[in-house]
Protein backbone atom coordinates (compact mmCIF):
# COMPACT_ATOMS: atom_id res chain seq x y z
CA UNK A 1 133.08 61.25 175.63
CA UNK A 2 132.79 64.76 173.99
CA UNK A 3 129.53 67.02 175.24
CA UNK A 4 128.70 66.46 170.76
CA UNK A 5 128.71 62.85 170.77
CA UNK A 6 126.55 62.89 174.22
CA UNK A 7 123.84 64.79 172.17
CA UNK A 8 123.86 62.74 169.01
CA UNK A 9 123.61 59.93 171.31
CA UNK A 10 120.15 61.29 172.67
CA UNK A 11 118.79 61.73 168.88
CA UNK A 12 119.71 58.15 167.89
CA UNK A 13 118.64 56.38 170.82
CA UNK A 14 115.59 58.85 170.99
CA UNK A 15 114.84 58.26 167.20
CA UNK A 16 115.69 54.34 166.94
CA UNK A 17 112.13 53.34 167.68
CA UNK A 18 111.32 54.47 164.12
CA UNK A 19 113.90 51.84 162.55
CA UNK A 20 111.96 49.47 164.90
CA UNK A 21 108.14 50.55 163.41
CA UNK A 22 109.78 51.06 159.69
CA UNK A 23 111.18 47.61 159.76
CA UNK A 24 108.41 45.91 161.12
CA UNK A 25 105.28 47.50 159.08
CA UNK A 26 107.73 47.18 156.11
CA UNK A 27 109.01 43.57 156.38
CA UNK A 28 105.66 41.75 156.21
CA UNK A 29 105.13 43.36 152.65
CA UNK A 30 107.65 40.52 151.18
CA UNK A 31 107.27 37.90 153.90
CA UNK A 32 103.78 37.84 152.29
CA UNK A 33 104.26 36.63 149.38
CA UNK A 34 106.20 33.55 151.34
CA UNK A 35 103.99 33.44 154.41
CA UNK A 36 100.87 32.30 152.02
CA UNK A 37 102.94 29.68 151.01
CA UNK A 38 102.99 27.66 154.19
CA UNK A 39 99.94 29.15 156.03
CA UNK A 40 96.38 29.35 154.17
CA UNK A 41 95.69 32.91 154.07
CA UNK A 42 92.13 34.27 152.43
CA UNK A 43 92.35 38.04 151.34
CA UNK A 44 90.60 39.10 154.47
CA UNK A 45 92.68 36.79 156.69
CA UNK A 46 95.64 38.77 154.46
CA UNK A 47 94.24 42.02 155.56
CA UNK A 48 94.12 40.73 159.45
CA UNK A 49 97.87 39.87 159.34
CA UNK A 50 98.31 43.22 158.15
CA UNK A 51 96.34 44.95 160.29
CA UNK A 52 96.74 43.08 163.21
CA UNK A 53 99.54 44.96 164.15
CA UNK A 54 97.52 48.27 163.38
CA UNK A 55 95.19 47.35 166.05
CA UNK A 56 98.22 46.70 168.31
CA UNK A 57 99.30 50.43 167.41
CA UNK A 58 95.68 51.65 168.38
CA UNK A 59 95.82 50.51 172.50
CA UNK A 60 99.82 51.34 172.36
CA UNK A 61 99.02 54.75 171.52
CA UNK A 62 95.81 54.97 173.28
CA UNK A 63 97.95 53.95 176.18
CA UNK A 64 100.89 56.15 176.11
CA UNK A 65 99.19 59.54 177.17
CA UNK A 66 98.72 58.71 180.72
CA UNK A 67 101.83 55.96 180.93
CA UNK A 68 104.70 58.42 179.34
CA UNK A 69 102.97 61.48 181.66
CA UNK A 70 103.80 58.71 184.97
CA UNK A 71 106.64 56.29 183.76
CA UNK A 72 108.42 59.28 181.79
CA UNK A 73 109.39 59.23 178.02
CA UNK A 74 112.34 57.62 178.16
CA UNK A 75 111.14 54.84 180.52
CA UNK A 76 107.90 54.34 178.00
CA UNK A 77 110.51 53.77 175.11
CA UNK A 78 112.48 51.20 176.93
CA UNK A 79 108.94 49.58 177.44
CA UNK A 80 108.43 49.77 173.84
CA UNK A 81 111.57 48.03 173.02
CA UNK A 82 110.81 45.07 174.87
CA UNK A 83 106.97 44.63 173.60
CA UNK A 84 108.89 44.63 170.28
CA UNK A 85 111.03 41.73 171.28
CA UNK A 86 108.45 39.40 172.44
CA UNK A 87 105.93 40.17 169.42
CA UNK A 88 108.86 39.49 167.14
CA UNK A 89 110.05 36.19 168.19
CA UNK A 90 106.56 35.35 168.47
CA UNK A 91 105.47 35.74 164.83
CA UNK A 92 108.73 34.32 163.14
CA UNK A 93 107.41 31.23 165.08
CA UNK A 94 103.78 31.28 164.39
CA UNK A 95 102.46 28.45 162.93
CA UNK A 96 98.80 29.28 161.59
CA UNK A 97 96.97 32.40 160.56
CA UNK A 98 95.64 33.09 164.67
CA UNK A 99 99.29 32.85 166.17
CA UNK A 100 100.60 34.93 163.43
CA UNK A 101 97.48 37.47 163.91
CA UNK A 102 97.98 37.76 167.63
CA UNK A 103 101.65 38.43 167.77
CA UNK A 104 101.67 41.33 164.84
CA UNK A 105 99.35 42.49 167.32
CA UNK A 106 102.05 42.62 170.40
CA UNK A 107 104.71 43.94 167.46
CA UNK A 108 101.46 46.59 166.84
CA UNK A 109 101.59 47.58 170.70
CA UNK A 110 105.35 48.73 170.44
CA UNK A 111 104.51 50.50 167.45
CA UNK A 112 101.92 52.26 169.04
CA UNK A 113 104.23 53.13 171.89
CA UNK A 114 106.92 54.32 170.19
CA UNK A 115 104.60 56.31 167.68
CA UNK A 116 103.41 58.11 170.52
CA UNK A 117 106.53 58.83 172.80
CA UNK A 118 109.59 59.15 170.30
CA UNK A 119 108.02 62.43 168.55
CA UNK A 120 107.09 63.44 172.03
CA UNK A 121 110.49 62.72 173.33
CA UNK A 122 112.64 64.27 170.78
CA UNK A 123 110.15 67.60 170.13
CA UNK A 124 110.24 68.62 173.89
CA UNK A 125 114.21 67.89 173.94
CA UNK A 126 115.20 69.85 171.10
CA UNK A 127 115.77 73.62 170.75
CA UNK A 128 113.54 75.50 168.75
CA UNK A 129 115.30 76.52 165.81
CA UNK A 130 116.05 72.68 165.27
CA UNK A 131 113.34 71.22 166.70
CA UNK A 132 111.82 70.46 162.85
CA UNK A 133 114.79 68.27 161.79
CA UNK A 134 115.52 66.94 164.89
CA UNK A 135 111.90 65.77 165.72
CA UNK A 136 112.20 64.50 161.59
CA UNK A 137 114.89 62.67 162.35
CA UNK A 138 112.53 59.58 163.94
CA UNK A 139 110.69 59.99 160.56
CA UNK A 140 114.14 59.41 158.88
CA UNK A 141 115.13 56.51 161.04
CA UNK A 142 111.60 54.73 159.90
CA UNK A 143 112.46 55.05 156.27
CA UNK A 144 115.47 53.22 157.15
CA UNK A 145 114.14 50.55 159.20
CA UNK A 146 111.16 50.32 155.85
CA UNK A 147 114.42 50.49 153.61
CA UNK A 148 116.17 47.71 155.85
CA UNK A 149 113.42 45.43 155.98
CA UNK A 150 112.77 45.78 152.18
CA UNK A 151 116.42 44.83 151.83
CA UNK A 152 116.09 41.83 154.08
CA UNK A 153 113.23 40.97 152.40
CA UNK A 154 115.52 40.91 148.98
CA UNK A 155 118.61 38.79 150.59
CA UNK A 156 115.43 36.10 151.90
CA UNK A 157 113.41 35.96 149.36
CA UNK A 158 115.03 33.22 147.05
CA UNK A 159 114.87 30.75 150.38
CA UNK A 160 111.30 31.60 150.91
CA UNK A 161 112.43 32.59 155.09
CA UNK A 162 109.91 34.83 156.06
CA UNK A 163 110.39 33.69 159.66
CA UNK A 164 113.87 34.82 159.14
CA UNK A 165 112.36 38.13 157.87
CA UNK A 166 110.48 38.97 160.75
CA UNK A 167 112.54 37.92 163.33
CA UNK A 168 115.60 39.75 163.01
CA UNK A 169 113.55 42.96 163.83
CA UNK A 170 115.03 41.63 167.14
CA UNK A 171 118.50 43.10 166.88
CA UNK A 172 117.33 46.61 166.48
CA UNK A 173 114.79 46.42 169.51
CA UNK A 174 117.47 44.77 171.57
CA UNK A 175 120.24 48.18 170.60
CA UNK A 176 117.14 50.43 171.29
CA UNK A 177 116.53 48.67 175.28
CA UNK A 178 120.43 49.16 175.63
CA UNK A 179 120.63 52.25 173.95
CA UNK A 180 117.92 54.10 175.79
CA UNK A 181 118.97 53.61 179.05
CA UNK A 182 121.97 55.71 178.97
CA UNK A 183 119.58 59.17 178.07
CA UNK A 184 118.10 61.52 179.87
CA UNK A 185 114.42 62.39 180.52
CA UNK A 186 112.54 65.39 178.89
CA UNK A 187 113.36 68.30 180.83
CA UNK A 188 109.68 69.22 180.32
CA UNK A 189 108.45 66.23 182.08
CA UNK A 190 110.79 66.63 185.18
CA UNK A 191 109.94 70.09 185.46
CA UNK A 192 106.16 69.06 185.16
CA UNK A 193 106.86 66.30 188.15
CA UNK A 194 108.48 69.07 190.48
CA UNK A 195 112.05 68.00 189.82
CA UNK A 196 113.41 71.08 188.28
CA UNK A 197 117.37 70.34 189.32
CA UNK A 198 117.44 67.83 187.04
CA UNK A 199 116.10 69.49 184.44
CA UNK A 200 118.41 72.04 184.57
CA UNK A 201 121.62 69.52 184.16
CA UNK A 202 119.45 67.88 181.20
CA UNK A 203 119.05 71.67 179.88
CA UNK A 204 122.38 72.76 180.22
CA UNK A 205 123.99 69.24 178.44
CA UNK A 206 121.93 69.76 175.61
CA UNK A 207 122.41 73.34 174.83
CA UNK A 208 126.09 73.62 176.36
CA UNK A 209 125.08 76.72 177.51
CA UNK A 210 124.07 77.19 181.45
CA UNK A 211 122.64 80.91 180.28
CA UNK A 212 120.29 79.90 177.60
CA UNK A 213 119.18 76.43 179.63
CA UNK A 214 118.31 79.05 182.51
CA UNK A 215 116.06 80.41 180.41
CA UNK A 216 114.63 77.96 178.72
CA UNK A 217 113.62 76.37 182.12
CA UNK A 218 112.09 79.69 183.40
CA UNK A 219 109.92 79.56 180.33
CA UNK A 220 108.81 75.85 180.93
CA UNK A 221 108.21 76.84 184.79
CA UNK A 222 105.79 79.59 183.56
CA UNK A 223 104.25 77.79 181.06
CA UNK A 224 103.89 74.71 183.70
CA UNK A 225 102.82 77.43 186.38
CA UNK A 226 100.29 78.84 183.77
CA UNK A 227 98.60 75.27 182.16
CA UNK A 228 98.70 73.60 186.51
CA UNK A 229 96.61 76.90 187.49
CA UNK A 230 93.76 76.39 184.65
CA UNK A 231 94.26 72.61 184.21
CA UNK A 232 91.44 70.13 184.59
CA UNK A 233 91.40 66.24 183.37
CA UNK A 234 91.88 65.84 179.63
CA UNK A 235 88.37 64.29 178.68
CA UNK A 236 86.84 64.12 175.13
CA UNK A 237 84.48 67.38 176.26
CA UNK A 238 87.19 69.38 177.16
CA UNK A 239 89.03 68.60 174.42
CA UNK A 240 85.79 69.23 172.19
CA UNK A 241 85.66 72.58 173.91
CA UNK A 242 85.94 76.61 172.70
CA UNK A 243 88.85 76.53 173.98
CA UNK A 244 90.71 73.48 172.69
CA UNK A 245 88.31 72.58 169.56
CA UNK A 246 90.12 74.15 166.80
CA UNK A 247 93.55 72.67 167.95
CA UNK A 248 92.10 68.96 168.40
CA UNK A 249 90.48 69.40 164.73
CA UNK A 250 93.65 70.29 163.06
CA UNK A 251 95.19 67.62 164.81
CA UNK A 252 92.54 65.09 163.61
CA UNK A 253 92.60 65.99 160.26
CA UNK A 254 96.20 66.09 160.15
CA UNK A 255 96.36 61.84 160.92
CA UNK A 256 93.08 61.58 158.40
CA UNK A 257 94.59 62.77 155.44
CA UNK A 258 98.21 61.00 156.20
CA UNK A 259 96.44 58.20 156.16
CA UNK A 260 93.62 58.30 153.43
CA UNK A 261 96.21 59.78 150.76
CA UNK A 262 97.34 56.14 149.74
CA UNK A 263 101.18 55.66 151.45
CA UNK A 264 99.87 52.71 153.42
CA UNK A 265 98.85 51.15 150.12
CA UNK A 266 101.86 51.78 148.18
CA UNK A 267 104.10 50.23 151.92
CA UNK A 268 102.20 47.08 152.47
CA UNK A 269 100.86 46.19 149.01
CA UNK A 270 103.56 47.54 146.65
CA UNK A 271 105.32 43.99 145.46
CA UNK A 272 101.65 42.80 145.31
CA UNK A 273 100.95 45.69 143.21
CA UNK A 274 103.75 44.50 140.65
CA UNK A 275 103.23 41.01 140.58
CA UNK A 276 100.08 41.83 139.26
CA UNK A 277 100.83 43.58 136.60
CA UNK A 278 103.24 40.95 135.63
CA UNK A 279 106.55 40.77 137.84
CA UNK A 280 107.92 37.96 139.47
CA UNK A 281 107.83 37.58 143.51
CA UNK A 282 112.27 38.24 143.05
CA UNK A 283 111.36 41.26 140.85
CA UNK A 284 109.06 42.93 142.70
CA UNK A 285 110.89 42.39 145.90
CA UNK A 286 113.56 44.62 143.94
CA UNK A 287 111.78 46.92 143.00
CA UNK A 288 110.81 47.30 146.51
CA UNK A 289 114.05 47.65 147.77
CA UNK A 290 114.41 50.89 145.37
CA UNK A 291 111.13 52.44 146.76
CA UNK A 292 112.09 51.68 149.93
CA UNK A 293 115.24 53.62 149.59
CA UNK A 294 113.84 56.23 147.94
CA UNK A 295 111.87 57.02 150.76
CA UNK A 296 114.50 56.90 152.90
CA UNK A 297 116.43 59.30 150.97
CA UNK A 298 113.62 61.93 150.43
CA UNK A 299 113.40 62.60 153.65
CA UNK A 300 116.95 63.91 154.35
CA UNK A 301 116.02 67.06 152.42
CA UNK A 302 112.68 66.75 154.33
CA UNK A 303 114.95 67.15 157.77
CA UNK A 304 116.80 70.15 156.36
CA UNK A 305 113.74 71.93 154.73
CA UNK A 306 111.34 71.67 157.53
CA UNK A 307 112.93 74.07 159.49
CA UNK A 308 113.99 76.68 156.52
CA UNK A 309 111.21 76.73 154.98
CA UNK A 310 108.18 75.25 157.13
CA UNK A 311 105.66 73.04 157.41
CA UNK A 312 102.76 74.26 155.45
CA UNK A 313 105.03 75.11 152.19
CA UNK A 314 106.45 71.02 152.38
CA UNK A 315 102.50 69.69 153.11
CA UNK A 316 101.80 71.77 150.39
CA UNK A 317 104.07 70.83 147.36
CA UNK A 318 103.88 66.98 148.60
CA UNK A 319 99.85 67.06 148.38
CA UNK A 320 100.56 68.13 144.89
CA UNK A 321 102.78 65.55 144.16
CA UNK A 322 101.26 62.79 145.49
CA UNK A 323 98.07 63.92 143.44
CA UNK A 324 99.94 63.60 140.03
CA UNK A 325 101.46 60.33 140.94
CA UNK A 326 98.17 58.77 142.05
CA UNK A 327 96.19 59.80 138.49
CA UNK A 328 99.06 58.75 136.89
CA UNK A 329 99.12 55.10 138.36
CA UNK A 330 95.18 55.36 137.75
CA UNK A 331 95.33 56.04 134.48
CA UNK A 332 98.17 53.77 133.71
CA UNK A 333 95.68 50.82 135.25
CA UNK A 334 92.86 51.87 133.75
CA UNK A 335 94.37 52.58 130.11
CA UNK A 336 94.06 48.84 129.40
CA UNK A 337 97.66 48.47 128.52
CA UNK A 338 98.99 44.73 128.27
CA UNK A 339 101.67 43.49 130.26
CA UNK A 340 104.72 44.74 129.55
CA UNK A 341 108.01 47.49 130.15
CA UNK A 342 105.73 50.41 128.97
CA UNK A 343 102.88 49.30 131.69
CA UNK A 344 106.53 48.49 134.02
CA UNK A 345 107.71 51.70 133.46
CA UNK A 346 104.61 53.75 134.01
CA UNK A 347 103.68 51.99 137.50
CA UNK A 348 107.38 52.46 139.13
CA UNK A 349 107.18 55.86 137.52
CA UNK A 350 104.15 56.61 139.80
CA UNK A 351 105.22 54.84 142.60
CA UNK A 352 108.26 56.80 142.75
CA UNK A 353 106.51 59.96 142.56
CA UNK A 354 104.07 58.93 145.07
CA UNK A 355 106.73 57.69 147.31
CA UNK A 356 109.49 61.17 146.71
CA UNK A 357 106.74 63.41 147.41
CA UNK A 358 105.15 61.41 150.63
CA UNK A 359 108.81 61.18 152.06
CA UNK A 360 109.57 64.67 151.88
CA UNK A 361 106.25 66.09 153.33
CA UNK A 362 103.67 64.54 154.59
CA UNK A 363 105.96 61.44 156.15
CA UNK A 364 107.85 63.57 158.55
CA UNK A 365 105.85 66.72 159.07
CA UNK A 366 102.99 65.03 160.59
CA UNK A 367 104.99 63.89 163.53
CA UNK A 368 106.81 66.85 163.85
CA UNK A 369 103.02 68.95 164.23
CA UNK A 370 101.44 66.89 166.36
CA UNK A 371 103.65 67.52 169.56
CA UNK A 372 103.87 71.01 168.47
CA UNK A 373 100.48 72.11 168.67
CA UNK A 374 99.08 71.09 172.16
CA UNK A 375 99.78 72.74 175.32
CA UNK A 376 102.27 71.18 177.52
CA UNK A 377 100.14 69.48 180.02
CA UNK A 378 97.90 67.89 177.78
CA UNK A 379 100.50 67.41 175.34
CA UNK A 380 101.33 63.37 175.76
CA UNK A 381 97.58 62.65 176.34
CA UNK A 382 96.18 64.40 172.96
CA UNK A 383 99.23 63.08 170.74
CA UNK A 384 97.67 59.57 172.00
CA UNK A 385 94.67 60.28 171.14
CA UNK A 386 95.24 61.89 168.10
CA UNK A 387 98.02 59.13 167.35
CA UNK A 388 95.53 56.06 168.59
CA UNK A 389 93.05 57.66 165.57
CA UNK A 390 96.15 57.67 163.26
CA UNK A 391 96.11 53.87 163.74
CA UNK A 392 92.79 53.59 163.37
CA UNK A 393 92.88 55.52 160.50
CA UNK A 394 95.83 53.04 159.03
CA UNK A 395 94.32 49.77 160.27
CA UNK A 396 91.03 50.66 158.05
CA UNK A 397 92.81 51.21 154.87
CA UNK A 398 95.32 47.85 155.64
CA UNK A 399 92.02 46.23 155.96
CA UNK A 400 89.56 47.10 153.61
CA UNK A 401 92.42 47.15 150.85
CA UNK A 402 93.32 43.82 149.56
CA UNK A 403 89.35 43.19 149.20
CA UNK A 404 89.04 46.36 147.20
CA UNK A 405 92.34 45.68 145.07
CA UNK A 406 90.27 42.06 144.38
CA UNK A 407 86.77 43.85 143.67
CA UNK A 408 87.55 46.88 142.16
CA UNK A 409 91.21 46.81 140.65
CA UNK A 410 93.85 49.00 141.64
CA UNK A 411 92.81 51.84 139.05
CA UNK A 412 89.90 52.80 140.68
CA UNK A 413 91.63 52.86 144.21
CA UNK A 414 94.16 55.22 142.90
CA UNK A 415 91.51 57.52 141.50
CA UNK A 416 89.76 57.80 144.91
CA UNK A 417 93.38 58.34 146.73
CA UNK A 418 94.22 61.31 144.12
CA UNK A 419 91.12 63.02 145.53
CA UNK A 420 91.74 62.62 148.72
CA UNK A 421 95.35 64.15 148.13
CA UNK A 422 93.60 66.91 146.70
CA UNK A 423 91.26 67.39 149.75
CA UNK A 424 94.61 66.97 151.80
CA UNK A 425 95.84 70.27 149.87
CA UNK A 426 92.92 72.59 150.96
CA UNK A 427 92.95 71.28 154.21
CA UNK A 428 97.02 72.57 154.76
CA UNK A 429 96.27 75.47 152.79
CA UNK A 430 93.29 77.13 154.85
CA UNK A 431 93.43 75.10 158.26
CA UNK A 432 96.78 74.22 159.18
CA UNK A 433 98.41 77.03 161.68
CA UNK A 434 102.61 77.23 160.50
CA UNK A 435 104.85 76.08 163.46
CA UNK A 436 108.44 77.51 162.09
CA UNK A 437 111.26 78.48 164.48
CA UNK A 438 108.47 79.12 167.70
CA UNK A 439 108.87 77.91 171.45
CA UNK A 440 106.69 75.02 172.02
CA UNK A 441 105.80 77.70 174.87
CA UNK A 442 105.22 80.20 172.04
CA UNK A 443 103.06 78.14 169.92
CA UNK A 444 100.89 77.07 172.60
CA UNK A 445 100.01 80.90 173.98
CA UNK A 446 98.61 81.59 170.70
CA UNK A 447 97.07 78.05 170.00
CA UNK A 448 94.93 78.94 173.26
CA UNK A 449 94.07 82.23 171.97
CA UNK A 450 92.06 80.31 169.68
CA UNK A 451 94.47 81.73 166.64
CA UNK A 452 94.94 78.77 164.44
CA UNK A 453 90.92 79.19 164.22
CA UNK A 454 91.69 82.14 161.91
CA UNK A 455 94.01 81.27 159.17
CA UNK A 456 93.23 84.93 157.52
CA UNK A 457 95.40 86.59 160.19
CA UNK A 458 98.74 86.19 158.81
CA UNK A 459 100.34 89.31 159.81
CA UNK A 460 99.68 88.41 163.88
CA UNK A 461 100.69 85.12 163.57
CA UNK A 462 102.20 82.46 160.53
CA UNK A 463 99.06 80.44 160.02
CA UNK A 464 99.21 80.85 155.73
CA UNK A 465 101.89 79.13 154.08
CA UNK A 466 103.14 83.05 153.20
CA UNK A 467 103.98 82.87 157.30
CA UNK A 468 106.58 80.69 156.95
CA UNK A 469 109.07 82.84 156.23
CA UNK A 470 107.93 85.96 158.76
């Protein structure tokens, strides 16, 4: 098989666990409309089924840190794979409200694994001037799964087979456990666990080039040399420390504003959105299916962007866009407009502006960052963290959100999500340090300097969106 293929190999099977999250956070948006119908679901007991597999994500990712620094990446996503299996079967069989609850929950743990370990596992295989769209492309492959399950969710709906709907997220788990094992390991785990041969035949397959791999390892051996001599346990205190404080903040407040901007709304609640503004179930599973592909294809220019023109600028513009989309949706609610193709029109005309300018920014880029800006030997244990809040994070809005679309209306939800967008904005613009076309061994010198603490210095290093293209 030509040295090409080998490598596009890695990225698929590397990526796949995103179709596996996509389709199953995705799929129960239709199934829900059909699940009701056969087991008695109260809005809160609807926000558990949701939810449920949010907490699942929560001790997945809490538990990936230490499990992908001793199993290895690649070993952790073959784990994930097979969580996936047995939470799937298990909810296309469940047969009351706790069953159904406790097996999104298993589905939740895989989630949670593979949220944690793909990013990892794709960011500390790729080279630097590619790492953006390569680490993106996991991003990519979870539009697709949302975009797949949306579309199964279509070709079910008229039989009412939400079991149906849920369980064939079995096929792509079962080509990710066969898939995966034929890949290597990181090369920046092996070198981290003494086995630096290996590494070097992982290097040199991957960048066909037994010069540049050489070097590449030497700079992982000194960064590994450097982070072993001054290392101590990853605790909350250290992380809270001088010395690591800035980098753990940007990181928190990077998962806090993916999540409190409104996307997990607009995934898990958008056909129940439309039927209540007047669609039918067959309608707004449609409609679905075109948001769902939307997403998937705003984030191919997302992949190709990232690493041209950087992070901040894409965080930036999609902040913007997100902002406009959510007034307009509030405004649209709040208007008082009856039911029909004006108040139609309006609502997927916000959607799809939410949804274009998530998918191009804030979708990907987030999971690109995170690996990116911790040093390498804390690296897997503060994505968990940071990852187990992003679930947190998720699981709270999942919740809370049916109850408030009951109470309150949608309008007013929108409103609160278009300031939060805007909050999102400021936060990239004076926070956020820019990433572009560094070493991960780069990036993490001048993290520890205590340099993305000081967003004004944009001549030393590309902190202000200006940086990007220094």
């Amino acid at each position: 098989m030509p040295a090409r293929i080998k490598n596009a190999l890695i990225w698929v099977f590397g990526a796949l666990g995103g179709i596996l999250w996509g389709y199953d956070t995705g799929v129960i948006s239709g199934a829900m409309l059909f699940i009701k119908n056969d087991i008695a679901l109260t809005p809160f007991l609807e926000g558990l089924v949701v939810s449920g597999l949010l907490v699942g994500a929560m001790l997945g990712a809490g538990l990936s840190g230490r499990l992908s620094d001793s199993w290895g990446r690649r070993r952790l996503i073959l784990a994930a794979s097979g969580v996936f299996i047995l939470g799937t079967l298990g909810a296309s069989f469940a047969f009351g409200p706790a069953s159904l609850i406790v097996f999104r929950f298993v589905i939740g743990i895989g989630v949670g694994i593979a949220s944690v370990v793909v990013p990892l596992y794709l960011t500390e295989l790729a080279p630097k001037q590619l790492r953006g769209g390569l680490t993106s492309l996991m991003q990519l492959l979870v539009t697709v799964g949302i975009f797949v399950a949306y579309v199964t969710d279509y070709l079910l709906a008229d039989a009412e087979a939400w079991r149906w709907m849920i369980g064939l997220g079995v096929v792509p788990a079962a080509v990710l456990a066969l898939g995966i094992i034929t890949q290597p390991e990181s090369p920046r785990w092996l070198v981290g666990k003494g086995r630096t041969d290996e590494a070097r035949t992982v290097l040199t397959r991957l960048r066909g080039d037994a010069g540049a791999a050489g070097e590449e390892l030497a700079e992982i051996e000194r960064a590994e040399r450097t982070e072993r001599e001054r290392s101590e346990p990853l605790t909350l205190r250290r992380l809270l420390s001088p010395r690591l404080r800035p980098v753990f903040v940007v990181g928190m407040l990077l998962v806090l504003f993916q999540n409190f901007v409104g996307i997990n709304t607009i995934i898990y609640y958008a056909p129940t959105l439309l039927t209540d503004i007047g669609f039918g179930s067959g309608g707004a599973i449609l409609a679905n299916v075109g948001i769902g592909l939307l997403n998937m294809l705003m984030t191919l220019p997302a992949m190709r962007l990232i690493d041209r023109k950087g992070r901040k600028p894409l965080l930036l513009f999609g902040a913007l866009g997100m902002c406009a989309a959510m007034v307009l949706l509030a405004v649209t609610n709040l208007s008082g407009l009856g039911y029909g193709a004006l108040l139609s029109v309006l609502t997927l005309l916000g959607i799809a502006l939410y949804i274009a300018s998530f998918a191009i920014s804030w979708g990907p880029v987030q999971w690109v960052m995170l690996p990116e800006l911790f040093p390498m030997r804390i690296r897997a244990a503060a994505v968990s963290l940071c990852v187990l809040f992003n679930w947190l994070f998720n699981m709270i809005v999942a919740l809370v959100f049916p109850s408030l679309l009951h109470a309150w209306g949608a309008g007013v939800n929108f409103l609160f999500f278009a300031g939060t967008t805007l909050l999102a904005f400021l936060f990239v613009q004076r926070l956020l340090p820019e990433t572009k076309g560094r070493s991960l061994e780069e990036i993490e010198q001048d993290l520890l300097r205590g340099r993305p603490a000081r967003p004004e210095a944009e001549g030393s290093v590309p902190v202000s969106s200006g940086s990007a293209s220094h």
